[in-house]
C-alpha atoms as a PDB file:
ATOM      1  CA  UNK A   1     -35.846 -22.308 -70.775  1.00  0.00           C
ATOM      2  CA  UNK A   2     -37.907 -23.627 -73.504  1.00  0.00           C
ATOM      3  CA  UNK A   3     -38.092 -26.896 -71.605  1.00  0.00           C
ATOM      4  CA  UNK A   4     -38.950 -25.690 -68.369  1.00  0.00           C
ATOM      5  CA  UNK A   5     -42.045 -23.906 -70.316  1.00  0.00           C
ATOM      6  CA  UNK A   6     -42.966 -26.884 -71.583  1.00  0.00           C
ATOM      7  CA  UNK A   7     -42.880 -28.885 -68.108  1.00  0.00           C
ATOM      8  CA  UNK A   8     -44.657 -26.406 -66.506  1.00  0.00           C
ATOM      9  CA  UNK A   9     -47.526 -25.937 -69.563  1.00  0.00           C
ATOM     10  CA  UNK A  10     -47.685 -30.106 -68.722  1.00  0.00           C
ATOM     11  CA  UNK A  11     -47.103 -30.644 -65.464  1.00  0.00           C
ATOM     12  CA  UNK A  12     -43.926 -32.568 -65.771  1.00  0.00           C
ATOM     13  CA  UNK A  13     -40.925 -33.278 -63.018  1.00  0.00           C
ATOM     14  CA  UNK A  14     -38.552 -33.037 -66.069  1.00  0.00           C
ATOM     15  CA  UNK A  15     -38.429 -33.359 -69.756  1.00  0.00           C
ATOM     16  CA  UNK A  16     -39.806 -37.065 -71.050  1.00  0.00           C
ATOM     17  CA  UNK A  17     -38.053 -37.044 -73.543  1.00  0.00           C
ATOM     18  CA  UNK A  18     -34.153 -35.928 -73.421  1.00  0.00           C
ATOM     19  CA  UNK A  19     -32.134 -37.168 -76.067  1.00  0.00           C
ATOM     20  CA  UNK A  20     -28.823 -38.667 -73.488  1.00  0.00           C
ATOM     21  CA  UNK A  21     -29.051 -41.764 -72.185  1.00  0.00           C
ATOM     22  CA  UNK A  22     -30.680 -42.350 -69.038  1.00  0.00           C
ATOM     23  CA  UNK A  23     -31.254 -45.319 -67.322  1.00  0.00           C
ATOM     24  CA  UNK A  24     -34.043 -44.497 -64.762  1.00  0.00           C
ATOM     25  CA  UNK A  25     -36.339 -44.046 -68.082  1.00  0.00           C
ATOM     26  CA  UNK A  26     -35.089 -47.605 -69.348  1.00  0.00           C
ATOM     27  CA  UNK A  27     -38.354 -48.501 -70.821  1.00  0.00           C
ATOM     28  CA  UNK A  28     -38.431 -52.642 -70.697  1.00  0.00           C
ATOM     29  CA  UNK A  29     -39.900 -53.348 -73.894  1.00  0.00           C
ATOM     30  CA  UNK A  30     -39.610 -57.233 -74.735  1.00  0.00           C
ATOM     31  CA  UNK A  31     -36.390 -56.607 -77.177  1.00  0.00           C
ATOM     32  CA  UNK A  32     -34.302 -54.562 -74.220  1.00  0.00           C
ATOM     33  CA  UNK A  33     -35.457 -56.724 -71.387  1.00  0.00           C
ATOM     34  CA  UNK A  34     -33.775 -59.990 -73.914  1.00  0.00           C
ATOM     35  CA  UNK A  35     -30.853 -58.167 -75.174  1.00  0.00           C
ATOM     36  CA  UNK A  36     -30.094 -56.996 -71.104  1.00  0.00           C
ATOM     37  CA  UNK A  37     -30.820 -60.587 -70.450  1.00  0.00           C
ATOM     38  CA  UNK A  38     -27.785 -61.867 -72.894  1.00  0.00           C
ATOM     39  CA  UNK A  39     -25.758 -59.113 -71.282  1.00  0.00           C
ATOM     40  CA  UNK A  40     -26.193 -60.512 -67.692  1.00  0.00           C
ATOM     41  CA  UNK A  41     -26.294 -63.854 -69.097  1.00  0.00           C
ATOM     42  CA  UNK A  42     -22.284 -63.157 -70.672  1.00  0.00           C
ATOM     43  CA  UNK A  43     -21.382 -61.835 -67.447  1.00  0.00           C
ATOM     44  CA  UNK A  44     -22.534 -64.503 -64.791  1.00  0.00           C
ATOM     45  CA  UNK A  45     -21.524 -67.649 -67.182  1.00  0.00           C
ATOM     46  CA  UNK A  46     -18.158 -65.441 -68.155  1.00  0.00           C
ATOM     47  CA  UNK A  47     -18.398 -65.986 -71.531  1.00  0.00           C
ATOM     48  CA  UNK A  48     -15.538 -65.284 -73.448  1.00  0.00           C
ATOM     49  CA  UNK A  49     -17.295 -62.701 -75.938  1.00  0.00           C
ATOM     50  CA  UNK A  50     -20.871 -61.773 -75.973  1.00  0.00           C
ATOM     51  CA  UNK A  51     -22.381 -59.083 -78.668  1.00  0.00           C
ATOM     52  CA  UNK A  52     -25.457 -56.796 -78.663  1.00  0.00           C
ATOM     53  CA  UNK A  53     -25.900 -55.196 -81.940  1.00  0.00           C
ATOM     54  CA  UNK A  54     -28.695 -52.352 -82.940  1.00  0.00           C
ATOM     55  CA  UNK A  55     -29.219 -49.430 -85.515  1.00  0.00           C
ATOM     56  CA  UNK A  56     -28.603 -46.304 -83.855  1.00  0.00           C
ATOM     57  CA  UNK A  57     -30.742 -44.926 -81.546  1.00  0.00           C
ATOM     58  CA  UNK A  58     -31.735 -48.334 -80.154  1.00  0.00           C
ATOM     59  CA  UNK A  59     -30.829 -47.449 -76.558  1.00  0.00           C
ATOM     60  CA  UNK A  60     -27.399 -50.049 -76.835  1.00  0.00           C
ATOM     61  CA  UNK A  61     -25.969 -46.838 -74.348  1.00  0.00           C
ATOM     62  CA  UNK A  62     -28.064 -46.637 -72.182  1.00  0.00           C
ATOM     63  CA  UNK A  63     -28.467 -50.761 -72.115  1.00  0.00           C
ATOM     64  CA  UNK A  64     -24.903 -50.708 -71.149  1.00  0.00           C
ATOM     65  CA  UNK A  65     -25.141 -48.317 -68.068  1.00  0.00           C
ATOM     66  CA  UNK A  66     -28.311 -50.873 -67.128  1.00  0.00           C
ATOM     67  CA  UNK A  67     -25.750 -53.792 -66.942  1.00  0.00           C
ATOM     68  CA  UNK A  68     -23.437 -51.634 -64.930  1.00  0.00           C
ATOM     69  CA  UNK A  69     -25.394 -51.045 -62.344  1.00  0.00           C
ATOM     70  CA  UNK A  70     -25.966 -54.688 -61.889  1.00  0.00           C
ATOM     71  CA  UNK A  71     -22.610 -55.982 -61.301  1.00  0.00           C
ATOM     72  CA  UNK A  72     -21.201 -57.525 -58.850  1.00  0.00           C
ATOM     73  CA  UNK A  73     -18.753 -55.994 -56.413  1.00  0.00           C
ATOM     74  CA  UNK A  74     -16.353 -59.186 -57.748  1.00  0.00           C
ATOM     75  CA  UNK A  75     -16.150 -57.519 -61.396  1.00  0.00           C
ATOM     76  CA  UNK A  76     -13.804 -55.437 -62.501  1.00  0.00           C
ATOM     77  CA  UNK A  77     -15.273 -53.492 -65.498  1.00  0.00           C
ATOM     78  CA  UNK A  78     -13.817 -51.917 -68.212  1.00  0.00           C
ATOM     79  CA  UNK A  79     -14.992 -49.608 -71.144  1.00  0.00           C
ATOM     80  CA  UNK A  80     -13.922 -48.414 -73.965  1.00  0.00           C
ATOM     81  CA  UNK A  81     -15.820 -46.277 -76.783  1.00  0.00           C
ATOM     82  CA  UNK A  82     -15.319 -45.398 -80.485  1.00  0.00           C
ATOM     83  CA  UNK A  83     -12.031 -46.849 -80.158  1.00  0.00           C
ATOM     84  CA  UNK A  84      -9.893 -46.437 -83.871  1.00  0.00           C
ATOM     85  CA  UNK A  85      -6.290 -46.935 -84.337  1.00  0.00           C
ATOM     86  CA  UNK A  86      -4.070 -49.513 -85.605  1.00  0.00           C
ATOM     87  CA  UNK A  87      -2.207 -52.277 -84.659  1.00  0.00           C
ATOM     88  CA  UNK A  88      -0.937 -51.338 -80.501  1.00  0.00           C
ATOM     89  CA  UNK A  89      -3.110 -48.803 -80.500  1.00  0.00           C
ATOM     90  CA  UNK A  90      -6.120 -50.879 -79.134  1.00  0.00           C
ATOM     91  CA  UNK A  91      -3.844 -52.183 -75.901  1.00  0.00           C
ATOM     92  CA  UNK A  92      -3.492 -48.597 -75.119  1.00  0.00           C
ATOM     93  CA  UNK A  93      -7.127 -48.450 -75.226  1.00  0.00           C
ATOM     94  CA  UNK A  94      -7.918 -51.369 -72.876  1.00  0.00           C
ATOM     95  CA  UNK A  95      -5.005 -50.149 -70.429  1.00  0.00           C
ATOM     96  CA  UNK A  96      -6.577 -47.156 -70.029  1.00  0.00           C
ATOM     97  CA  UNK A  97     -10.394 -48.408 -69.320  1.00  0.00           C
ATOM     98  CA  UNK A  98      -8.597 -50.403 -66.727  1.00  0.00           C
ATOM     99  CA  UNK A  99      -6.474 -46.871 -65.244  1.00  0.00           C
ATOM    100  CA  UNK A 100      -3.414 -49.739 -65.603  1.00  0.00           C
ATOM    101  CA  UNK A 101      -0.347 -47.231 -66.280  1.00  0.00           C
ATOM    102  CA  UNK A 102       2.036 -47.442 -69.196  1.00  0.00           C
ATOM    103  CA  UNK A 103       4.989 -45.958 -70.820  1.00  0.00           C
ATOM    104  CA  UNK A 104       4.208 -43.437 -73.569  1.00  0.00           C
ATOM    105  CA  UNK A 105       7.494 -45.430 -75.305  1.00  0.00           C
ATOM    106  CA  UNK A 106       6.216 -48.710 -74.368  1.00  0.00           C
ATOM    107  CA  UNK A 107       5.893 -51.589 -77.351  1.00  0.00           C
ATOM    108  CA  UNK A 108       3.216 -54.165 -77.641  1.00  0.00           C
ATOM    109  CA  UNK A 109       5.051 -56.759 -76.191  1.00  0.00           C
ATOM    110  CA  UNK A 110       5.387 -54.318 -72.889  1.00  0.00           C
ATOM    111  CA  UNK A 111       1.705 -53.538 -73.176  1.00  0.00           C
ATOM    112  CA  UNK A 112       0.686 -57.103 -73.779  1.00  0.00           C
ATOM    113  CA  UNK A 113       2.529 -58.013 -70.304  1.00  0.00           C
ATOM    114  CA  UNK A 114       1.168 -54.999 -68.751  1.00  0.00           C
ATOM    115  CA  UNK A 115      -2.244 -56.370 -69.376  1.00  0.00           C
ATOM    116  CA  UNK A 116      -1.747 -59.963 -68.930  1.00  0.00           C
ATOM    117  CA  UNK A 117      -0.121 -58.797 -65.600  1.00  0.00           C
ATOM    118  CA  UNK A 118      -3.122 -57.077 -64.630  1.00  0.00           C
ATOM    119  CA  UNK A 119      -5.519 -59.613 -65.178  1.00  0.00           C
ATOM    120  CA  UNK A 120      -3.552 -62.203 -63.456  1.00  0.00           C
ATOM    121  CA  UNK A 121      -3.697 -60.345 -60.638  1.00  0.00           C
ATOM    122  CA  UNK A 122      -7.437 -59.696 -60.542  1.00  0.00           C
ATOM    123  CA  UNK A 123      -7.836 -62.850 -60.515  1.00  0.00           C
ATOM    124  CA  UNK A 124      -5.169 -63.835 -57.864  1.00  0.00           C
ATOM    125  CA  UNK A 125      -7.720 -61.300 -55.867  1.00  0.00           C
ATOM    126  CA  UNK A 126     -10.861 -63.246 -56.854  1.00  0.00           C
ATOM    127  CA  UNK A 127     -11.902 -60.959 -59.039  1.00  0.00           C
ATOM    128  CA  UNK A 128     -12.910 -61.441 -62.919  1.00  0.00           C
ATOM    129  CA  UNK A 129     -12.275 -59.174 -65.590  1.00  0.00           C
ATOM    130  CA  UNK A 130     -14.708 -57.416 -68.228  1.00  0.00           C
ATOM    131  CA  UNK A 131     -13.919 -55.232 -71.096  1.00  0.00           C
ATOM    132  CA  UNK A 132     -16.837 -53.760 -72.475  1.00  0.00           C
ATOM    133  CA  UNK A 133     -16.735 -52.431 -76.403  1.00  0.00           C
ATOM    134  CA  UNK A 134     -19.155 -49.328 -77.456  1.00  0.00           C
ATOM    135  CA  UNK A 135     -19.748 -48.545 -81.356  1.00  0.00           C
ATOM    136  CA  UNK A 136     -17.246 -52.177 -81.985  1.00  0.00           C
ATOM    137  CA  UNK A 137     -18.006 -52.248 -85.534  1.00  0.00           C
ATOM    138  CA  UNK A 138     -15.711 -48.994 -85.674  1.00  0.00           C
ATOM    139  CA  UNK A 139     -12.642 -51.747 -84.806  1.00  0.00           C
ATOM    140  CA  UNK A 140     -12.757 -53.281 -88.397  1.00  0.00           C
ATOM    141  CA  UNK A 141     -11.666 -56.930 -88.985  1.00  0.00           C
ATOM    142  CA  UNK A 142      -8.379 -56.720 -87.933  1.00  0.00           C
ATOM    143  CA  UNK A 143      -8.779 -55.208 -84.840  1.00  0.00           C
ATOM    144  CA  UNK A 144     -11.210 -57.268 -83.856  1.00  0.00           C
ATOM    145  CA  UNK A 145      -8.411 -60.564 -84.136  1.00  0.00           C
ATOM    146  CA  UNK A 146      -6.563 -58.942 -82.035  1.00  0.00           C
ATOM    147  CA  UNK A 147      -8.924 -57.906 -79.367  1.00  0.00           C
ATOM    148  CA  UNK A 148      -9.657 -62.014 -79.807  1.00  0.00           C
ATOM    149  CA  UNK A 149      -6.292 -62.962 -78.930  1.00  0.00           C
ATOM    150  CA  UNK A 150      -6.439 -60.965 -75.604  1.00  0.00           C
ATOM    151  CA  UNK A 151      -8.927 -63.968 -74.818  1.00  0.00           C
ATOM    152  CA  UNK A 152      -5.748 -66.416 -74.938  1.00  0.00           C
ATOM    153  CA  UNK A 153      -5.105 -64.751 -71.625  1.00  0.00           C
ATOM    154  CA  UNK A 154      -7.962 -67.694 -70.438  1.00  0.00           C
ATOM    155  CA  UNK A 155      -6.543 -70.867 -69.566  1.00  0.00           C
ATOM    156  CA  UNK A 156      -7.854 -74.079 -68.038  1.00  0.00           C
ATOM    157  CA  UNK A 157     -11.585 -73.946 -66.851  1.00  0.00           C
ATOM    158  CA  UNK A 158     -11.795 -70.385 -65.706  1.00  0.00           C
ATOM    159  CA  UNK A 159     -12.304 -67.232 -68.317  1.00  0.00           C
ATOM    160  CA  UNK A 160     -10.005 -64.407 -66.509  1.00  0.00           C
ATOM    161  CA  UNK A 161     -10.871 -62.278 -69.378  1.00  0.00           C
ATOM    162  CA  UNK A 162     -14.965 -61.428 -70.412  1.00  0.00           C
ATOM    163  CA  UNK A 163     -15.321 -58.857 -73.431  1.00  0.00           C
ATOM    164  CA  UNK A 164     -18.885 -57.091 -74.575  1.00  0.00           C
ATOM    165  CA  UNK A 165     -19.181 -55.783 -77.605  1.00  0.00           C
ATOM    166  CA  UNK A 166     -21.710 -53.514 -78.417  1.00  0.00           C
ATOM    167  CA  UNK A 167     -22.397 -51.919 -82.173  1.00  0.00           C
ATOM    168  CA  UNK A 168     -24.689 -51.640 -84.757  1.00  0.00           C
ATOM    169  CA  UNK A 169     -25.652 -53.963 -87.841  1.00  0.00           C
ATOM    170  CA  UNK A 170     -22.664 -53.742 -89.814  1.00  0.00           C
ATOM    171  CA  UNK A 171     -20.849 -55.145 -86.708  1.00  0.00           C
ATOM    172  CA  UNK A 172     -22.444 -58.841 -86.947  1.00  0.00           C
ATOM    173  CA  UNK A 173     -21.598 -58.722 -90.874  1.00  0.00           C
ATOM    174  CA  UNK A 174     -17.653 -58.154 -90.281  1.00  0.00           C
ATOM    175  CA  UNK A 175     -17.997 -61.330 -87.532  1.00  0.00           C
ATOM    176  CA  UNK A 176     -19.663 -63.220 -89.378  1.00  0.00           C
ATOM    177  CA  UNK A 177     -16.620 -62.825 -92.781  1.00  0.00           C
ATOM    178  CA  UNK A 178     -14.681 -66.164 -93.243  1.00  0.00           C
ATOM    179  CA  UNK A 179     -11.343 -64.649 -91.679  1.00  0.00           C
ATOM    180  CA  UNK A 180     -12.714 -64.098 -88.175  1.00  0.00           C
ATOM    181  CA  UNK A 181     -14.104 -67.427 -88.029  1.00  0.00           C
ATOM    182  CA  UNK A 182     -11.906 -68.167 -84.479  1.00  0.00           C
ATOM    183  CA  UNK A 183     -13.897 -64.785 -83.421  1.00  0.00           C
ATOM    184  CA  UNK A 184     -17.300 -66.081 -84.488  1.00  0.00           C
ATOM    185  CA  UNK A 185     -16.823 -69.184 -82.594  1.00  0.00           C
ATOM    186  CA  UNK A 186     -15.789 -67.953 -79.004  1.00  0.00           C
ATOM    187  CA  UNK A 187     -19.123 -65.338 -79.364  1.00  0.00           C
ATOM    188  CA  UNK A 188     -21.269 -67.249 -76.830  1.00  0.00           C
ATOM    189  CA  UNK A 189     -24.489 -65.066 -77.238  1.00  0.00           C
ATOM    190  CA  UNK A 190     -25.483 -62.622 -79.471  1.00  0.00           C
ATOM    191  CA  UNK A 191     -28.436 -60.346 -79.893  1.00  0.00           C
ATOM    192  CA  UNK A 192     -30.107 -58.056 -82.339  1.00  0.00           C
ATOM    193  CA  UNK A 193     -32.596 -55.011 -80.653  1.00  0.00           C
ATOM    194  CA  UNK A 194     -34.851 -54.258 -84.156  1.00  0.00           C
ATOM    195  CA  UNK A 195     -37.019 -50.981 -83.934  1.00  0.00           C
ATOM    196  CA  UNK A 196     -40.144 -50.717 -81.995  1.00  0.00           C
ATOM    197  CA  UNK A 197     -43.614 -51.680 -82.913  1.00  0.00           C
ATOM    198  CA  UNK A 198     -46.275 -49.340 -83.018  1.00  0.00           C
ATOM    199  CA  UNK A 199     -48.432 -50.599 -80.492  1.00  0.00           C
ATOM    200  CA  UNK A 200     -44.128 -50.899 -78.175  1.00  0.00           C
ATOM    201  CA  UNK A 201     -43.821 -46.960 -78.845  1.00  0.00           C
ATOM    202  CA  UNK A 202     -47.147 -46.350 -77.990  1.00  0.00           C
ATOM    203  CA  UNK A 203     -46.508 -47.922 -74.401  1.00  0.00           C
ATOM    204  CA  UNK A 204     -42.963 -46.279 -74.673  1.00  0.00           C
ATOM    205  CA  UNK A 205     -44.232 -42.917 -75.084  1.00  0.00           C
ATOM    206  CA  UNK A 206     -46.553 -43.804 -72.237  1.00  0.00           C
ATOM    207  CA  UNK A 207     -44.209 -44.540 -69.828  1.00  0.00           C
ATOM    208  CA  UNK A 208     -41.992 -41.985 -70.009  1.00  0.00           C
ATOM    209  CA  UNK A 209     -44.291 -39.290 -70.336  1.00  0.00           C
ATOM    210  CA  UNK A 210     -45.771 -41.182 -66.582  1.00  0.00           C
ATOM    211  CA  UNK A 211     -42.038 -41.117 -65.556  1.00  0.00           C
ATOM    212  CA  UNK A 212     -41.721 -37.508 -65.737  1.00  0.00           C
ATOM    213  CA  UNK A 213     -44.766 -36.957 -63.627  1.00  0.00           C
ATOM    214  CA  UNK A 214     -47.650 -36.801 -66.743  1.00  0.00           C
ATOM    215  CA  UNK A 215     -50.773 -38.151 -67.257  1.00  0.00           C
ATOM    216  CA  UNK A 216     -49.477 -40.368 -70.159  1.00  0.00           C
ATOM    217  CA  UNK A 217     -51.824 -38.921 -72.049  1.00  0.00           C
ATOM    218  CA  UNK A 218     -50.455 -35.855 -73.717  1.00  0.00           C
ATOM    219  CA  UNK A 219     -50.355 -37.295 -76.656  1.00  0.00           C
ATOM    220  CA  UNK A 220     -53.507 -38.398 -78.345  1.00  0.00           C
ATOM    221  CA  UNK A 221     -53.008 -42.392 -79.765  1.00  0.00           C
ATOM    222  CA  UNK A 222     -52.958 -41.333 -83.209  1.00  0.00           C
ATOM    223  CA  UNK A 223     -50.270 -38.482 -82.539  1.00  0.00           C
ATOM    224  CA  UNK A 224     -48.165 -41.417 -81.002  1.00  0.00           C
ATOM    225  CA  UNK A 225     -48.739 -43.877 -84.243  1.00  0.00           C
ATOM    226  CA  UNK A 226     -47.601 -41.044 -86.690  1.00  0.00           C
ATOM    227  CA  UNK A 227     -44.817 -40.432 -84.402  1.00  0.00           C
ATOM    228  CA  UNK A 228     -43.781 -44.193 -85.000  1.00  0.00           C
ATOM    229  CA  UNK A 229     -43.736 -43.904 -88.430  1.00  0.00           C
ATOM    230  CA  UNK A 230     -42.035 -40.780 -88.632  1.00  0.00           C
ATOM    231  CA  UNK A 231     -39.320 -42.152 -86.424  1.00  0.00           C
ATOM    232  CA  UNK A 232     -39.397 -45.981 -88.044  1.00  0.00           C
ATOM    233  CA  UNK A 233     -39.599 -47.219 -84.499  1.00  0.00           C
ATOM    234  CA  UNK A 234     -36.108 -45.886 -83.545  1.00  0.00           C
ATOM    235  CA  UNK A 235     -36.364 -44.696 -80.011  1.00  0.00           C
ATOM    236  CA  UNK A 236     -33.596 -41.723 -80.246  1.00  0.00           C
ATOM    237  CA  UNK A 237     -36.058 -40.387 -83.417  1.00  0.00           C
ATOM    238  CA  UNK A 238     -39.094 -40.853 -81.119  1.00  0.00           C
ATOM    239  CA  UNK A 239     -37.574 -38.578 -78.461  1.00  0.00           C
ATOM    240  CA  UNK A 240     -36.820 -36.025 -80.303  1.00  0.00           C
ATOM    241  CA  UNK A 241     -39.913 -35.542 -82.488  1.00  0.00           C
ATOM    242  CA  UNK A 242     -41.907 -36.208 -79.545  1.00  0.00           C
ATOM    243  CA  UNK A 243     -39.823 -33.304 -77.376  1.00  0.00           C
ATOM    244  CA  UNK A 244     -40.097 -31.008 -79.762  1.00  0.00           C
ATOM    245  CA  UNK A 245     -43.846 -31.721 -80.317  1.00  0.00           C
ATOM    246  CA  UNK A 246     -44.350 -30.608 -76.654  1.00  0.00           C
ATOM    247  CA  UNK A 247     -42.786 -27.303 -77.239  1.00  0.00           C
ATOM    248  CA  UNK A 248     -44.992 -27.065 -80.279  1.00  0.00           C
ATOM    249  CA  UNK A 249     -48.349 -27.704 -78.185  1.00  0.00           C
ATOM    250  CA  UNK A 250     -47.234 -25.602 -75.118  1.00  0.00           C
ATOM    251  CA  UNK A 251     -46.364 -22.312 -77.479  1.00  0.00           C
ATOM    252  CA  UNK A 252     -50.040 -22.970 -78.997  1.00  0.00           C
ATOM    253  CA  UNK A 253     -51.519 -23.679 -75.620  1.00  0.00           C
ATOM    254  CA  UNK A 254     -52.840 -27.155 -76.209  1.00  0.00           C
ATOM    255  CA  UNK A 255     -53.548 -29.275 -73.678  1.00  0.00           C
ATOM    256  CA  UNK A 256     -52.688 -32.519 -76.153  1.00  0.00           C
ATOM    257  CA  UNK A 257     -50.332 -33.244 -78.734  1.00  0.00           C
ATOM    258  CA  UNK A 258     -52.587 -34.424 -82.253  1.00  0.00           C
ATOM    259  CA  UNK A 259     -51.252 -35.219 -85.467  1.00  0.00           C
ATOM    260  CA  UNK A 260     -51.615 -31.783 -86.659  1.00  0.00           C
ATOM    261  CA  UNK A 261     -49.429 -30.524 -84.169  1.00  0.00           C
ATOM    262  CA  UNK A 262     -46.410 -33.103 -85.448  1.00  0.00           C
ATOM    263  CA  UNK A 263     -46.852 -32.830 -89.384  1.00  0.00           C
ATOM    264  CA  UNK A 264     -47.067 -28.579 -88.478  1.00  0.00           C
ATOM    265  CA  UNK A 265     -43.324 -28.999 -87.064  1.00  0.00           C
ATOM    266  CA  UNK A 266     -42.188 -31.378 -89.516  1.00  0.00           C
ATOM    267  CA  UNK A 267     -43.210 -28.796 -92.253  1.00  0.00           C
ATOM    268  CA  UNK A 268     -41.498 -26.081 -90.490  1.00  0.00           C
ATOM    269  CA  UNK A 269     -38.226 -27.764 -90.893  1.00  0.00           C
ATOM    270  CA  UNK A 270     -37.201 -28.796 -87.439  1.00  0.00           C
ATOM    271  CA  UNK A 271     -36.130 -32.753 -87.683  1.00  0.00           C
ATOM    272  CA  UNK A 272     -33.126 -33.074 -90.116  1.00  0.00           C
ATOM    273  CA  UNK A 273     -32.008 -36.253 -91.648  1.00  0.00           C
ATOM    274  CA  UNK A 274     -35.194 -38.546 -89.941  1.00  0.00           C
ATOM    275  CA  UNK A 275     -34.763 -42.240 -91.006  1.00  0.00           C
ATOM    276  CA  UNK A 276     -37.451 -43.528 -93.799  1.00  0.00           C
ATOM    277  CA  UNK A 277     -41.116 -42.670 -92.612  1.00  0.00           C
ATOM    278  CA  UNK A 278     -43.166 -45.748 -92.465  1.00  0.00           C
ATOM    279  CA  UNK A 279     -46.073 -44.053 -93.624  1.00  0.00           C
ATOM    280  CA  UNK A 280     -46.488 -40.017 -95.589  1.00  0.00           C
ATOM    281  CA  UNK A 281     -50.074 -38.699 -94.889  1.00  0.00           C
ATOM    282  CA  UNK A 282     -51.131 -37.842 -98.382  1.00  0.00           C
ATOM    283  CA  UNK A 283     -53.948 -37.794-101.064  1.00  0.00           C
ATOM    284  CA  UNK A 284     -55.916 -41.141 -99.753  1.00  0.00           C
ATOM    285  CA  UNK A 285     -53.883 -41.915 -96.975  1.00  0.00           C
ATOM    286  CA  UNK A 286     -54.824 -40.951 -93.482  1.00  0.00           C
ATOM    287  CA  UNK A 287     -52.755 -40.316 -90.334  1.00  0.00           C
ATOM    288  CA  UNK A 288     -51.754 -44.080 -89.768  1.00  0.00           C
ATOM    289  CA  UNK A 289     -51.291 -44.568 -92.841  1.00  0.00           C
ATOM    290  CA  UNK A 290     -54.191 -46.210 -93.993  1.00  0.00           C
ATOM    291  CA  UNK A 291     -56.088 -45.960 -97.017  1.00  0.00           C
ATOM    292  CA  UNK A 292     -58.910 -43.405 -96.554  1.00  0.00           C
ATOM    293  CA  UNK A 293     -62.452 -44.285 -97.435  1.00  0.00           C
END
């Protein structure tokens, strides 16, 4: 209800800025359009292991459902999130982003030849394989050797099996430990998405205020700025400051979103547990953070 106020106080198709992932607001910054790039790139060379890594918030989701709708009718894809469990427990896992069927009883020798069966036969079809890995760095170290060895399905020249792992920071520090050094080295490409810029969530806010049928302009440049570095550039933080910020201005009847309007629902309590602001306004600091003269 609140929302639909808002749209209508703003003249929007639907809310700029809803916090699920959503592809058809993908905004291409230079970071996302690279790190979709890799993606494609692991999938059309079939590269045994690519990984995409990002705090949260990045848009790593909603990069994933990008490379989905891009592949070919030849690829049979996979995908598995927030997987946990121990040793066995990860086969289940891929069998069942695949729909392949298996015994509740079944051992890992059973479930290892269920798989290997499957992909054998996907690629008897002419089809290739890809298992795609949300929030990895939940798999620990040991997990992750033995989502390696499902790789040892490949033989000769052709990769039957592609995995894409997708997680944040702390997922490129367990690859990179000495142990999973035969991991590290069949990761063909790898890539980090950092935070915005400024002057990236200015055009970010931009577009997706344009993509719900705004002006682009309902928030002033220096609302935008202090949104950045409230949010420290993470796009999930922008979104929802910059939502509730339109409720704000719409209950007060403003035609813009300033600076005022931000730090006035900050104060009031409504963003819990924001990342470390860039920038505090304060004695002798303006709204950008800059010294004041």
């Amino acid at each position: 209800m609140t929302a639909a106020l808002y749209n209508d106080h703003f003249g929007f198709r639907e809310r700029p800025f809803s916090l699920s992932p959503d592809p058809d607001f993908l905004f291409w910054s230079k970071a996302h359009a690279r790190a979709l790039s890799v993606l494609e790139y692991g999938v059309m060379t079939r590269a045994p292991i690519t990984v995409v890594s990002g705090e949260v918030g990045t848009g790593k989701t909603t990069l994933i459902q990008a490379l989905l709708r891009t592949v070919e009718e030849d690829v049979t894809v996979g995908l598995i999130s927030n997987a946990r469990g121990d040793r066995g427990d990860l086969l289940r896992w891929v069998l069942s982003a695949f729909d392949v069927p298996v015994s509740q009883d079944a051992d890992y020798v059973t479930l290892f030849q269920s798989f290997q069966d499957f992909v054998l036969g996907e690629y008897a079809a002419g089809r290739t394989v890809v298992l795609i890995v949300d929030e990895a760095q939940n798999l620990g170290a040991e997990t992750l050797e033995e989502l390696r060895l499902l790789t040892n399905i490949n033989s000769g020249k052709d990769e039957l099996l592609q995995i894409i792992m997708v997680g944040q920071p702390e997922l490129r520090d367990i690859i990179c430990r000495p142990e999973l050094r035969q991991f590290a080295q069949r990761v063909t490409a790898t890539y980090h998405l950092d935070p915005m810029s400024s002057d990236t969530t200015v055009a970010y806010v931009i577009h997706r205020l344009k993509h719900a049928g705004g002006t682009g302009e309902e928030f002033s440049l220096d609302a935008i700025h202090f949104v950045h570095g409230q949010s420290a550039g993470i796009p999930r933080m922008v979104n929802k400051i910059c939502d509730l910020a339109l409720v704000y201005a719409s209950s007060a009847g403003d035609a813009q979103v300033s600076v005022e309007t931000i730090e006035e629902m900050i104060s009031d309590g409504l963003i819990l547990n924001p990342p470390q602001p860039l920038f505090l306004r304060g004695p002798g600091i303006d709204a950008l953070g800059k010294a004041a003269e």
